[in-house]
Protein backbone atom coordinates (compact mmCIF):
# COMPACT_ATOMS: atom_id res chain seq x y z
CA UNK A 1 -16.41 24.75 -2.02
CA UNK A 2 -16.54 28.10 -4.34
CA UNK A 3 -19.48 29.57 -3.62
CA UNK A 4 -19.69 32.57 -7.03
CA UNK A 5 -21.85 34.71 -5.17
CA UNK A 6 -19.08 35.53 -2.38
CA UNK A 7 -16.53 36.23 -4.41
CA UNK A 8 -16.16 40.17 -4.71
CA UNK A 9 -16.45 41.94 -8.72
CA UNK A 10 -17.69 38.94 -9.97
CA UNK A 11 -18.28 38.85 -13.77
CA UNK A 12 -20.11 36.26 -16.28
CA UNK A 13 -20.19 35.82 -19.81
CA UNK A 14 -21.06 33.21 -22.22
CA UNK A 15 -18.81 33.41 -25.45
CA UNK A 16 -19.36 30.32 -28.07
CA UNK A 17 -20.27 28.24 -25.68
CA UNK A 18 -17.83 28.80 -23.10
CA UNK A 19 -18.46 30.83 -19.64
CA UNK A 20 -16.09 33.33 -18.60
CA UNK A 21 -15.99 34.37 -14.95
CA UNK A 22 -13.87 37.57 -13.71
CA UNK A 23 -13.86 37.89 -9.64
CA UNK A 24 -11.32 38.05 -6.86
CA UNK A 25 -11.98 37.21 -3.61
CA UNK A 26 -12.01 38.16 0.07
CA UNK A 27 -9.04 38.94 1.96
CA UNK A 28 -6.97 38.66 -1.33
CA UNK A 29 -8.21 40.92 -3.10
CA UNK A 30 -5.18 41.82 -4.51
CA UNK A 31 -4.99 38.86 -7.20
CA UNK A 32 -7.43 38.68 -9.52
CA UNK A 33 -8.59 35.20 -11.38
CA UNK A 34 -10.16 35.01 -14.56
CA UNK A 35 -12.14 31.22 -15.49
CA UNK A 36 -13.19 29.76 -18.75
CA UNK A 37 -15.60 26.60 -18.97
CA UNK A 38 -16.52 24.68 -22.30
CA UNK A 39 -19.43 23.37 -19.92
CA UNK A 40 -21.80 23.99 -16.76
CA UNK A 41 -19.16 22.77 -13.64
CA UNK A 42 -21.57 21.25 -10.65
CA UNK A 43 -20.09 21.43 -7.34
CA UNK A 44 -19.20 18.18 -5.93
CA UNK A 45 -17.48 16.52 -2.87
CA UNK A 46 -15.20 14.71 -5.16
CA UNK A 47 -13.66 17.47 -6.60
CA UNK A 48 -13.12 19.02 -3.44
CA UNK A 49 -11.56 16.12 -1.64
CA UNK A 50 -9.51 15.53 -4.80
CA UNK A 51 -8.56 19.50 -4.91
CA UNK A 52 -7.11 18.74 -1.31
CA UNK A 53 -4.98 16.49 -1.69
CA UNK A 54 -3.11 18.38 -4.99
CA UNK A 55 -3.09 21.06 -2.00
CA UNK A 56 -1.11 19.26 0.23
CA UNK A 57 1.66 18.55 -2.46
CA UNK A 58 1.75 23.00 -2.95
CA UNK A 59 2.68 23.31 1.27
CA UNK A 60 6.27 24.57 -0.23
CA UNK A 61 7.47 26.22 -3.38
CA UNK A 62 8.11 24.53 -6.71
CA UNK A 63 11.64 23.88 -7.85
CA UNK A 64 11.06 21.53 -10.67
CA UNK A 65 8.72 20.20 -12.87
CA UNK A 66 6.85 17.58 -10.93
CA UNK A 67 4.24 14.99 -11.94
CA UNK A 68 1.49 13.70 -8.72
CA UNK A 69 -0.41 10.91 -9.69
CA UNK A 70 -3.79 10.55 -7.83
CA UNK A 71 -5.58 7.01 -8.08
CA UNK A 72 -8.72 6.15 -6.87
CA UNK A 73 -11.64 3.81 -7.19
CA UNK A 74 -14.61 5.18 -9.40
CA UNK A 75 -12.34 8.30 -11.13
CA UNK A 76 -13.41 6.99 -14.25
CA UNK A 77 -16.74 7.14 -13.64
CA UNK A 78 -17.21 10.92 -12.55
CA UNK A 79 -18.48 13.03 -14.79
CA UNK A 80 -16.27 15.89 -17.02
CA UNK A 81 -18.61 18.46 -15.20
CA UNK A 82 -17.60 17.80 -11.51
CA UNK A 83 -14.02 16.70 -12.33
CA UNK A 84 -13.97 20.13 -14.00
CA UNK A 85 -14.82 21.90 -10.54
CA UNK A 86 -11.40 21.05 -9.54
CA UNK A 87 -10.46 24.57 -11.16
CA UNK A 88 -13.14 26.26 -9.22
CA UNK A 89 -11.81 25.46 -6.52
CA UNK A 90 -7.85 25.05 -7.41
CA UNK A 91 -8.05 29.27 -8.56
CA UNK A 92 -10.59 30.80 -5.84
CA UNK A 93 -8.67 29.31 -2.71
CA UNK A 94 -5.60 27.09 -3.05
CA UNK A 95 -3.55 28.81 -5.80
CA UNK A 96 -4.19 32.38 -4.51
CA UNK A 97 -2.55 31.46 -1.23
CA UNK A 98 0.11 29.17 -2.69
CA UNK A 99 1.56 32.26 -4.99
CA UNK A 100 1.15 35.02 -1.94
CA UNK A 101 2.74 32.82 0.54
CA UNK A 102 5.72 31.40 -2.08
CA UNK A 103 5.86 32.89 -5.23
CA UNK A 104 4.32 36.90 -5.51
CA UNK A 105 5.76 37.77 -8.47
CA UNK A 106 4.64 34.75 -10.30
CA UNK A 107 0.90 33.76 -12.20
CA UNK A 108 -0.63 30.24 -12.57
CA UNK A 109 -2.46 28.83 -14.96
CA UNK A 110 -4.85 26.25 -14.18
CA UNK A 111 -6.75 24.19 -16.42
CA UNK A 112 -8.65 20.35 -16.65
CA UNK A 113 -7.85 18.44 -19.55
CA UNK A 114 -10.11 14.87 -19.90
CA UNK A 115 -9.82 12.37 -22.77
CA UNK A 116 -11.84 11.73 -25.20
CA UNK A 117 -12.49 10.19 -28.80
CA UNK A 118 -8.80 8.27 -29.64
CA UNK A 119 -7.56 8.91 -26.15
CA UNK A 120 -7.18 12.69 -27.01
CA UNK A 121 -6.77 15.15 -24.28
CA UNK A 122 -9.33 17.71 -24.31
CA UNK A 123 -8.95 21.57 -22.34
CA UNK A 124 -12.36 21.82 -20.80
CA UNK A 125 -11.71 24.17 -18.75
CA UNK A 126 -8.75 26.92 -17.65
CA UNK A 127 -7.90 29.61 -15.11
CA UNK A 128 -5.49 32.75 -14.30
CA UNK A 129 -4.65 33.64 -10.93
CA UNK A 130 -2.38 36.75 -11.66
CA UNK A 131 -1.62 40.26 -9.61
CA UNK A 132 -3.79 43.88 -10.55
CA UNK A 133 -5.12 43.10 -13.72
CA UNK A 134 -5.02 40.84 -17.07
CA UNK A 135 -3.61 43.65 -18.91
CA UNK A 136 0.39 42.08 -18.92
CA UNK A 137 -0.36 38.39 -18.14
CA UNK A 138 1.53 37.84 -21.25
CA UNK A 139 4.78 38.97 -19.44
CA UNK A 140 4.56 37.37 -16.30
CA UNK A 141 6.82 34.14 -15.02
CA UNK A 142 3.51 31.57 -15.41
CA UNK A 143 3.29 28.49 -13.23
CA UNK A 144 1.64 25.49 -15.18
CA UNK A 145 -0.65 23.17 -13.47
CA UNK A 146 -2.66 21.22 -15.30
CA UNK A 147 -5.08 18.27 -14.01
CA UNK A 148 -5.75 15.80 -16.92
CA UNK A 149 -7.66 12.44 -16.24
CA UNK A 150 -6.21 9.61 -18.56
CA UNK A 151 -6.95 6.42 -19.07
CA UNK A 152 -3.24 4.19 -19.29
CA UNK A 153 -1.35 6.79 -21.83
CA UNK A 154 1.39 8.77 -20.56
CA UNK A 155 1.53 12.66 -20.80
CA UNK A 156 4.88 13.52 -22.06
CA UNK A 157 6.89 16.77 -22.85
CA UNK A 158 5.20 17.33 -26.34
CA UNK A 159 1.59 17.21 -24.89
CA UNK A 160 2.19 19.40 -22.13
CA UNK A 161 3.55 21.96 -24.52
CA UNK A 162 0.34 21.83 -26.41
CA UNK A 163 -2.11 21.64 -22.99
CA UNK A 164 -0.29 24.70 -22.47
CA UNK A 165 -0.74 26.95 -25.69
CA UNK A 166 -4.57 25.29 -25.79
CA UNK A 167 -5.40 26.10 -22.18
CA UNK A 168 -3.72 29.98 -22.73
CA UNK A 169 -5.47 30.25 -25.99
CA UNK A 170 -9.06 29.50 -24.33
CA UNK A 171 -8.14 31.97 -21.61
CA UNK A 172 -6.84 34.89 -23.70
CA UNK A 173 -9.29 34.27 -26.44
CA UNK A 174 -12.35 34.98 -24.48
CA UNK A 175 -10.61 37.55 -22.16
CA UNK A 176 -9.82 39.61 -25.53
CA UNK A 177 -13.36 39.01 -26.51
CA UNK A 178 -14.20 41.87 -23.62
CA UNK A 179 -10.73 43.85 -23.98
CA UNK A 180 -9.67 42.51 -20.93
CA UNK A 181 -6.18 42.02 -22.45
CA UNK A 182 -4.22 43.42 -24.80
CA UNK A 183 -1.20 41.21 -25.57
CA UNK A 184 -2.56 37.32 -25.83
CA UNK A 185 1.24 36.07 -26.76
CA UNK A 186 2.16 32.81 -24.62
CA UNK A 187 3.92 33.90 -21.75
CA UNK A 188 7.27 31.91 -20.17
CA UNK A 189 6.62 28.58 -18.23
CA UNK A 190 8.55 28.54 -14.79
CA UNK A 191 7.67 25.30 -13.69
CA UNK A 192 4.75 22.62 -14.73
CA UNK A 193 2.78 20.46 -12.02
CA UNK A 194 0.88 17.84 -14.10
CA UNK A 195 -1.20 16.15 -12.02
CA UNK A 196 -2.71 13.08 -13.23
CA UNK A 197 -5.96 10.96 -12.35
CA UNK A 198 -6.18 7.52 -13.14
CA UNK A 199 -8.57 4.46 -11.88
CA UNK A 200 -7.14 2.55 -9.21
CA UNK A 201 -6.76 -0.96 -9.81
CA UNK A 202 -7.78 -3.34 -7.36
CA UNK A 203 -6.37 -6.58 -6.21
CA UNK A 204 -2.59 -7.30 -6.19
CA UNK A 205 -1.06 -4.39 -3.94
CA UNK A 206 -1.71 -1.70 -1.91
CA UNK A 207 -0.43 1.71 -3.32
CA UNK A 208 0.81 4.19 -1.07
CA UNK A 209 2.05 7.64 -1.91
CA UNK A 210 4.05 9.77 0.31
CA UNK A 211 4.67 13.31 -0.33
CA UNK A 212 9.02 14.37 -0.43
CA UNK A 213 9.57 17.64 -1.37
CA UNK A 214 8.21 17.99 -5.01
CA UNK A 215 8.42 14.14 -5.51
CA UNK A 216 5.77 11.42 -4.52
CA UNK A 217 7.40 8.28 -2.98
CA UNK A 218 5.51 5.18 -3.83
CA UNK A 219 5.29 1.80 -1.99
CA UNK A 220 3.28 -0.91 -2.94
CA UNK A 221 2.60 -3.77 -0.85
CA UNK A 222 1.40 -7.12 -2.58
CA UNK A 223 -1.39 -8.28 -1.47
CA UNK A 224 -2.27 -11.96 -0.95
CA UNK A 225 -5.19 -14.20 -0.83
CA UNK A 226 -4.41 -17.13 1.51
CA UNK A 227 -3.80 -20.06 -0.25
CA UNK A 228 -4.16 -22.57 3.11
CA UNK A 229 -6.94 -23.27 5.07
CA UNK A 230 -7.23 -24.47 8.72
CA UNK A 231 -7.11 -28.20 8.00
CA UNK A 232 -3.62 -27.64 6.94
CA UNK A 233 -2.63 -26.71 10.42
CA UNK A 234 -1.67 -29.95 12.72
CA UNK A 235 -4.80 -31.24 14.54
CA UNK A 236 -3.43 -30.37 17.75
CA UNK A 237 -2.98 -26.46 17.05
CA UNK A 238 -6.40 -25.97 15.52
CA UNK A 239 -8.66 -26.23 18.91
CA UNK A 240 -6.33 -23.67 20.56
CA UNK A 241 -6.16 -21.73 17.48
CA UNK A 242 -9.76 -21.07 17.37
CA UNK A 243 -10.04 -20.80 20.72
CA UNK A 244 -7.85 -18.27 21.50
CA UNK A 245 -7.65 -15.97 18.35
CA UNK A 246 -9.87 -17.25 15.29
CA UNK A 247 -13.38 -16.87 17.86
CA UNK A 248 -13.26 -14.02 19.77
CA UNK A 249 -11.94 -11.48 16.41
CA UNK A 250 -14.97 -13.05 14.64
CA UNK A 251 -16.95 -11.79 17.35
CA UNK A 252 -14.95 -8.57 17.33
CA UNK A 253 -14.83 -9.18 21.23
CA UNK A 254 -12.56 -6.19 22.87
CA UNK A 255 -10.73 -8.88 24.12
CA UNK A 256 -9.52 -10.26 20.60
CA UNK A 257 -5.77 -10.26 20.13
CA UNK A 258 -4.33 -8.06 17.56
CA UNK A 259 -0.79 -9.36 17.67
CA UNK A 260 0.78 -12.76 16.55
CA UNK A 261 4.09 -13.96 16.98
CA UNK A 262 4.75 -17.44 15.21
CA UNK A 263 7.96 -18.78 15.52
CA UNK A 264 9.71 -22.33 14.57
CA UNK A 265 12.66 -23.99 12.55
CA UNK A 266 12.58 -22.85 8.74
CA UNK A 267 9.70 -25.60 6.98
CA UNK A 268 7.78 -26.12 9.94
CA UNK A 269 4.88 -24.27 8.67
CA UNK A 270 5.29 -20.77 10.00
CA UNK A 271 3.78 -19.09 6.99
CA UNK A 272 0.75 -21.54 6.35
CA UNK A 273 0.01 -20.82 9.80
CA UNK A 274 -0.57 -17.61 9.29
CA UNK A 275 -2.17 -17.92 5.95
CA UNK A 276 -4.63 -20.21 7.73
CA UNK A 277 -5.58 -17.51 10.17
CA UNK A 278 -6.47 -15.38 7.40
CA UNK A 279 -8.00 -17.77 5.54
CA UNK A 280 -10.24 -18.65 8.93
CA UNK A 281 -11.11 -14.88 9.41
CA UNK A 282 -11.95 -14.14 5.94
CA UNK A 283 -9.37 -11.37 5.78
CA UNK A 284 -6.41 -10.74 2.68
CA UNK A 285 -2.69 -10.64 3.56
CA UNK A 286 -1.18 -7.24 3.22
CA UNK A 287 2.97 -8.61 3.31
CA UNK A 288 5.34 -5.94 4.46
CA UNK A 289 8.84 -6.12 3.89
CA UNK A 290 11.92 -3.73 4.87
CA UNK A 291 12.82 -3.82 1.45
CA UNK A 292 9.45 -1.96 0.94
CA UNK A 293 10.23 1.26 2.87
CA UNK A 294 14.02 1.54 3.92
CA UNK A 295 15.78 4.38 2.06
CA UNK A 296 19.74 5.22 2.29
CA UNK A 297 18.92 8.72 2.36
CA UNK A 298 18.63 10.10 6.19
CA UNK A 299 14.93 10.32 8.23
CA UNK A 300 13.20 8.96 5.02
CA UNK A 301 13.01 5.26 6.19
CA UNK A 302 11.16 6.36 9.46
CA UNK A 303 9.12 9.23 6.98
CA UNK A 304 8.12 6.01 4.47
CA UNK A 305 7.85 3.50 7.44
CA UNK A 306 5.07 5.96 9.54
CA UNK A 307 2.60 7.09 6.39
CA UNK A 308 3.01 2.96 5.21
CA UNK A 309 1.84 2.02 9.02
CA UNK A 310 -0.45 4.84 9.12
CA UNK A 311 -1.98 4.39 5.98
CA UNK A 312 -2.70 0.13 6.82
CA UNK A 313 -4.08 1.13 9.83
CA UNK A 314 -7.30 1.63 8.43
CA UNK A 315 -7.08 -1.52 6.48
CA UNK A 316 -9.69 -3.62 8.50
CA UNK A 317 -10.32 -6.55 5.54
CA UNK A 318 -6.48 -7.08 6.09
CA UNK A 319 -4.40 -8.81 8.10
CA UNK A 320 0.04 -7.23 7.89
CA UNK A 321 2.06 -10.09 7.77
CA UNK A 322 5.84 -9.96 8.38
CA UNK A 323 7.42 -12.65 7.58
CA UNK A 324 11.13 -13.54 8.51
CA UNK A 325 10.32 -10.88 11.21
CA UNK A 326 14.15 -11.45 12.46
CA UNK A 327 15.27 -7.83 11.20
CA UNK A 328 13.51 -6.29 14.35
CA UNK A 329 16.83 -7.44 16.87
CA UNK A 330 16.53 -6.11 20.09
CA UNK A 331 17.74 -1.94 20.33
CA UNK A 332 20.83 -3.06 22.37
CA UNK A 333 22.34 -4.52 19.45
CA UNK A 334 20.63 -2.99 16.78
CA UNK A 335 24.03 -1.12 15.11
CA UNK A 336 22.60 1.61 13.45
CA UNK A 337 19.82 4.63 14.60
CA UNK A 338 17.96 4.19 11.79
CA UNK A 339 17.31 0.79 13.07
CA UNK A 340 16.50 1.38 16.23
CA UNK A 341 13.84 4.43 15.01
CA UNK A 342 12.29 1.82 13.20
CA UNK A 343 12.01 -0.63 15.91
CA UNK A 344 10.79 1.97 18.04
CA UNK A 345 8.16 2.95 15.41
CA UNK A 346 7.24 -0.54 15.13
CA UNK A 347 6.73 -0.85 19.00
CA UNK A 348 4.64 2.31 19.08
CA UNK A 349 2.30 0.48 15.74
CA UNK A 350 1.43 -2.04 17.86
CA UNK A 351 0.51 -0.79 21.08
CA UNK A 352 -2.63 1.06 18.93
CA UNK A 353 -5.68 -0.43 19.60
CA UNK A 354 -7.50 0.46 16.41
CA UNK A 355 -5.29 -1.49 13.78
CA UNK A 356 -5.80 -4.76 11.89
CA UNK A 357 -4.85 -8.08 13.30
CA UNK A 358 -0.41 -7.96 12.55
CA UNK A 359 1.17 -11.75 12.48
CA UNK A 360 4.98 -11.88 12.56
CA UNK A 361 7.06 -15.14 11.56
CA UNK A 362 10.16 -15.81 13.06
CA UNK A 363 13.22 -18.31 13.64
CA UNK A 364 15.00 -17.05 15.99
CA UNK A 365 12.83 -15.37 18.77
CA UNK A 366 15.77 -15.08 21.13
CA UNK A 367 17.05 -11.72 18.94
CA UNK A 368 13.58 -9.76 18.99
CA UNK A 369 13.75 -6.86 20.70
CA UNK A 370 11.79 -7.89 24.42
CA UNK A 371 9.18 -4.77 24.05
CA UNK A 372 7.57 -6.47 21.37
CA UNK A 373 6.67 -9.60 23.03
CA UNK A 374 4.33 -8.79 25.45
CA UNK A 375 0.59 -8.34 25.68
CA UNK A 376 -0.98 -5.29 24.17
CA UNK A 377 2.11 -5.87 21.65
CA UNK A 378 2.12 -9.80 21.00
CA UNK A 379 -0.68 -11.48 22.43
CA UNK A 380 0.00 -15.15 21.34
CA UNK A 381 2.93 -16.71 20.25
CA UNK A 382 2.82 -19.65 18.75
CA UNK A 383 5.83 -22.55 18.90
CA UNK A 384 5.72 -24.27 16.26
CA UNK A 385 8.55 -27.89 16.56
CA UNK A 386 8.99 -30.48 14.18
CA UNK A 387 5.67 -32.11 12.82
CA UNK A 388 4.95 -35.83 15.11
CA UNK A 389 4.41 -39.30 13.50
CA UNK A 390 0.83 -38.37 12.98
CA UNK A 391 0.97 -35.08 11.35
CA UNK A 392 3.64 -36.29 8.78
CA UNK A 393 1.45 -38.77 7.14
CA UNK A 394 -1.43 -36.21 7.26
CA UNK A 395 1.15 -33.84 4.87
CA UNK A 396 1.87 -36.45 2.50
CA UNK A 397 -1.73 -37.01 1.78
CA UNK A 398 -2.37 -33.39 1.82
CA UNK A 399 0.69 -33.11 -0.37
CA UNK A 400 -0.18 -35.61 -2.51
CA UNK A 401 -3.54 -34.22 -3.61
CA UNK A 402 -2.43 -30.87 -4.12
CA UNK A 403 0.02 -32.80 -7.18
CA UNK A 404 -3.03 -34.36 -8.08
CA UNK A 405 -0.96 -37.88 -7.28
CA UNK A 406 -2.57 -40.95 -5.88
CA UNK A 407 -1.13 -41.89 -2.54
CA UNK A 408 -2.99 -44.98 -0.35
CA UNK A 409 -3.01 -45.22 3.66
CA UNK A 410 -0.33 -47.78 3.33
CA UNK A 411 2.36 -45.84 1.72
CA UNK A 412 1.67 -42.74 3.61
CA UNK A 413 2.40 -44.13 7.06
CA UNK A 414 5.44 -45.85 5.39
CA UNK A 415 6.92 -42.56 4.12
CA UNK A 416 6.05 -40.93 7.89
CA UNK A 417 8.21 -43.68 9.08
CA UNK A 418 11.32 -42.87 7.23
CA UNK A 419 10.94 -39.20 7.65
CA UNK A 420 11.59 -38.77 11.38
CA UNK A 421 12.26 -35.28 12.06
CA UNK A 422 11.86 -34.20 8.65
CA UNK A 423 10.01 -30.36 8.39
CA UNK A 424 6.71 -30.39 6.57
CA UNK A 425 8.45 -28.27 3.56
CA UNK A 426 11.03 -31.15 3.43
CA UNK A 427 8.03 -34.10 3.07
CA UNK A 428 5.77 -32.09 0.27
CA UNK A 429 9.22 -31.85 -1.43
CA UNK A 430 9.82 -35.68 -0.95
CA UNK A 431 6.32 -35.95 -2.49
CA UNK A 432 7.80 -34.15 -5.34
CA UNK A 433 10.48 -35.85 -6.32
CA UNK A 434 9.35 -39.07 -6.04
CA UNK A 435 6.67 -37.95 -8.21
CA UNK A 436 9.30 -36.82 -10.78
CA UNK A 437 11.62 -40.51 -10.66
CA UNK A 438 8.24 -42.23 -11.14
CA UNK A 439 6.83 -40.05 -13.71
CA UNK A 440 3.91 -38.84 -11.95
CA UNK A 441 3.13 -41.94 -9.70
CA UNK A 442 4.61 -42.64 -6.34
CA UNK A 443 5.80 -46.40 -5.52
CA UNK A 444 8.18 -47.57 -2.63
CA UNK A 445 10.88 -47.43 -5.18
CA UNK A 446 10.87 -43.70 -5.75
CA UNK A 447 9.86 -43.13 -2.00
CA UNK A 448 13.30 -44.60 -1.46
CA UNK A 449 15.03 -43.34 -4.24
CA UNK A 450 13.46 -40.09 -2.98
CA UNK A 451 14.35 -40.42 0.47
CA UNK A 452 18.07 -40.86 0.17
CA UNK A 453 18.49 -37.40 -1.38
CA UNK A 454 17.70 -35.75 1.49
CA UNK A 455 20.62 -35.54 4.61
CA UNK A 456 18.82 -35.27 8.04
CA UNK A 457 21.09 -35.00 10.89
CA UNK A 458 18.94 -35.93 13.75
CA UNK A 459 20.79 -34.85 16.55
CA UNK A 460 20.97 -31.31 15.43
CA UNK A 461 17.17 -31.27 14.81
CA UNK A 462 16.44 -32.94 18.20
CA UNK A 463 18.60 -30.04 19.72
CA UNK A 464 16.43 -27.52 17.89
CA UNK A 465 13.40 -29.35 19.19
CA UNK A 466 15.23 -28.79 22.79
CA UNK A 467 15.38 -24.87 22.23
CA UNK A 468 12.30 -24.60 21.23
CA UNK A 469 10.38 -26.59 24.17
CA UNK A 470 13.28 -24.17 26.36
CA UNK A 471 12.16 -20.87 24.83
CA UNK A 472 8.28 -21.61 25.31
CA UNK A 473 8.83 -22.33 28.66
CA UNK A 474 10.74 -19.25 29.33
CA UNK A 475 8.33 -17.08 27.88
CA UNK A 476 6.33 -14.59 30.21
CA UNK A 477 2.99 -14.39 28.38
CA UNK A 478 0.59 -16.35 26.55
CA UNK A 479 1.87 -18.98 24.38
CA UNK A 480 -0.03 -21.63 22.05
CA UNK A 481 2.23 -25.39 21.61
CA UNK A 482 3.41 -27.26 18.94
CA UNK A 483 6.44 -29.01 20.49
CA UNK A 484 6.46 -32.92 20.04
CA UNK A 485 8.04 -35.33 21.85
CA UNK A 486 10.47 -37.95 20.96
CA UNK A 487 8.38 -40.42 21.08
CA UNK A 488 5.67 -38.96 18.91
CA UNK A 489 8.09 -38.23 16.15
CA UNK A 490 9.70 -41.61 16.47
């Protein structure tokens, strides 16, 4: 933080309620900065943290006007006075560098603008950081960066014009107040960084912004709360289930995995699976997509893909799904580099040991590139086959009382008879549509009315069933079952 009483030639001044400080500073002693406050700044962490991060954004020279958005929890709440620091700070360190490392023969004017009565922007506070002396700040090239706090109201061209002429006019009036300059006329704009502080919002995604040359990529990731519990899960699955992942990353044993493959035909349950694992550990779904961070442009999906993966990392209340994981096909016959840097990146992800819990859904394991299914990577898969005899009755009631329709014993163990080798998705939407032909209520009549819109061909599922008992045999690590027999779906 600015410490005043190490800056060299410092000067102080209170003018109609405003404070005017004069300094430069150590081993730039060349540029000198002049600051004007409507009100007593406080040092503060905050500001400092939130000065960093506009720092990172000036590691190259402007070309354009750009506009970086900074959200996070509490902004609202921080007082004018520390947010205000921010120019402190921005004008005795950052700035001073940015201009003698890019831009020498420009000036920048800094200023905080915060809203007040009718969602009015108010200039509490501004800054010069010119060459020699204030004398000809009127003809210098002048950088723009204002930091404004706003509630939901955009900025646009209009009010930026004015920030500007208010935050030179409480500059230049004061400065002329002591004859530090002679001409006060508004000097030209180069370029304008508005940089803009709002409340994050909580809840539905995660926000992630990712610095590209003078534009800020963002990525949000929806977050969801897991709508199935355990008890959803077939009966068989759950003992292992707990056993073997649920248990020991409650305990936060070393030994917990932090890798999930689930695999199975589409409607077998794949996703509630997963959902119930959450659900069990008390942790939100963070669901990543490809469509989330893959860019046409060249080196930015592996840019977007590393800060997204880095950034989740420290997401411990969260567990990364990806679902329909079938994208990541092994490197060998992955047909394009930018796939197979992504794969790689992926690989590397998951072989960190200080990341949330990842669960991956897929149909077709066989096309996964090997590397990730292995311990340390994946350290359960889970087969998941068509549900048995047993388990399909055990949807329809569950089914059946998420519709809010009344189903007896009786008619659920007639409608698992006629739905051999049906997936679970397939039975809740039997459920449905019988529900719909019966307006509500569900009689044999629509259960068969029901059942003869829907074209099973046995065979092919048994064959699937075949693969899958094939593939969990062939497996070299640790795998957790699902895989009726004939005679249990039967």
């Amino acid at each position: 933080m600015l410490n005043l009483s190490e800056v060299q030639s410092s000067l102080s001044h209170h003018i109609e309620h405003a404070r005017l400080y004069t300094f430069t500073i150590p081993k730039m002693s060349e540029y000198k900065i002049a600051l004007v406050e409507t009100l007593s700044t406080k040092p503060n962490n905050k500001a400092l943290s939130l000065s960093m991060l506009i720092a990172k954004f000036l590691n190259r020279p402007l070309e354009n006007n750009t506009k970086l958005v900074i959200k996070g929890h509490g902004i609202k709440n921080i007082a004018s006075e520390n947010l205000s620091y921010i120019v402190h700070i921005l004008s005795s360190t950052i700035i001073p560098l940015y201009l003698q490392t890019f831009d020498p023969y420009s000036q920048t004017l800094i200023s905080f603008a915060d809203v007040f009565k009718n969602d009015e922007l108010m200039v509490l506070s501004s800054a010069i950081v010119t060459k020699k002396n204030f004398k000809g700040i009127s003809k210098k090239p002048t950088i723009f960066l204002i930091v404004a706090r706003t509630l939901d109201k955009n900025i646009d061209i209009k009010t930026i014009k004015h920030l500007y002429k208010t935050s030179w006019n409480l500059l230049t009036n004061n400065l002329r107040s002591y004859s530090l300059v002679e001409d006060s006329s508004l000097p030209q704009r180069t370029f304008t960084l508005l940089v803009v502080l709002k409340e994050k919002k909580h809840d539905n995604f995660i926000e992630i912004s990712i610095p590209e040359l003078h534009e800020m990529i963002r990525v949000k990731i929806p977050i969801l709360k897991a709508s199935w519990s355990i008890e959803d899960v077939p009966p068989k699955l759950r003992q292992e289930l707990e056993t073997i992942i649920i248990k020991p990353i409650v305990l936060r044993a070393g030994y917990a995995p932090k890798g999930i493959l689930i695999t199975g035909p589409p409607g077998v349950g794949k996703s509630v699976t997963a959902e119930a694992i959450a659900s069990s550990l008390n942790l939100k779904i963070a669901e990543l997509r490809p469509s989330m961070y893959r860019s046409m442009w060249y080196g930015l999906t592996e840019k977007i893909l590393e800060s997204v993966l880095q950034n989740l990392k420290s997401k411990k209340k969260y567990m990364i799904l990806l679902d329909d994981a079938d994208f990541l096909v092994g490197r060998q016959i992955a047909i394009h580099e930018t796939h197979v840097s992504e794969i790689t990146i992926f690989l590397r992800y998951l072989q960190e040991s200080l990341r949330p819990l990842m669960v991956m859904t897929t149909n077709t394991p066989e096309i996964l590139d090997p590397a990730f299914i292995r311990p340390g990577r994946i350290d359960a898969v889970i087969v998941m086959g068509y549900p048995d005899k047993e388990f399909r009755k055990y949807i329809a009631l569950r089914s059946a009382k998420r519709y809010n329709i009344k189903l007896d014993e009786k008619l659920a163990e007639h409608i698992s008879s006629i739905t051999r080798w049906f997936t679970n998705a397939e039975i809740d939407a039997l459920i449905r549509l019988a529900a719909s032909k019966s307006g509500g209520n569900i009689d044999d009549k629509s259960i068969f009315w029901a059942r003869q819109r829907f074209n099973i061909n046995e065979s092919i599922r048994k064959s699937i069933q075949d693969q899958l008992k094939w593939f969990s045999e062939q497996f070299q690590g640790i795998t957790i079952k699902y895989i009726a027999n004939e005679n249990e779906i039967l």
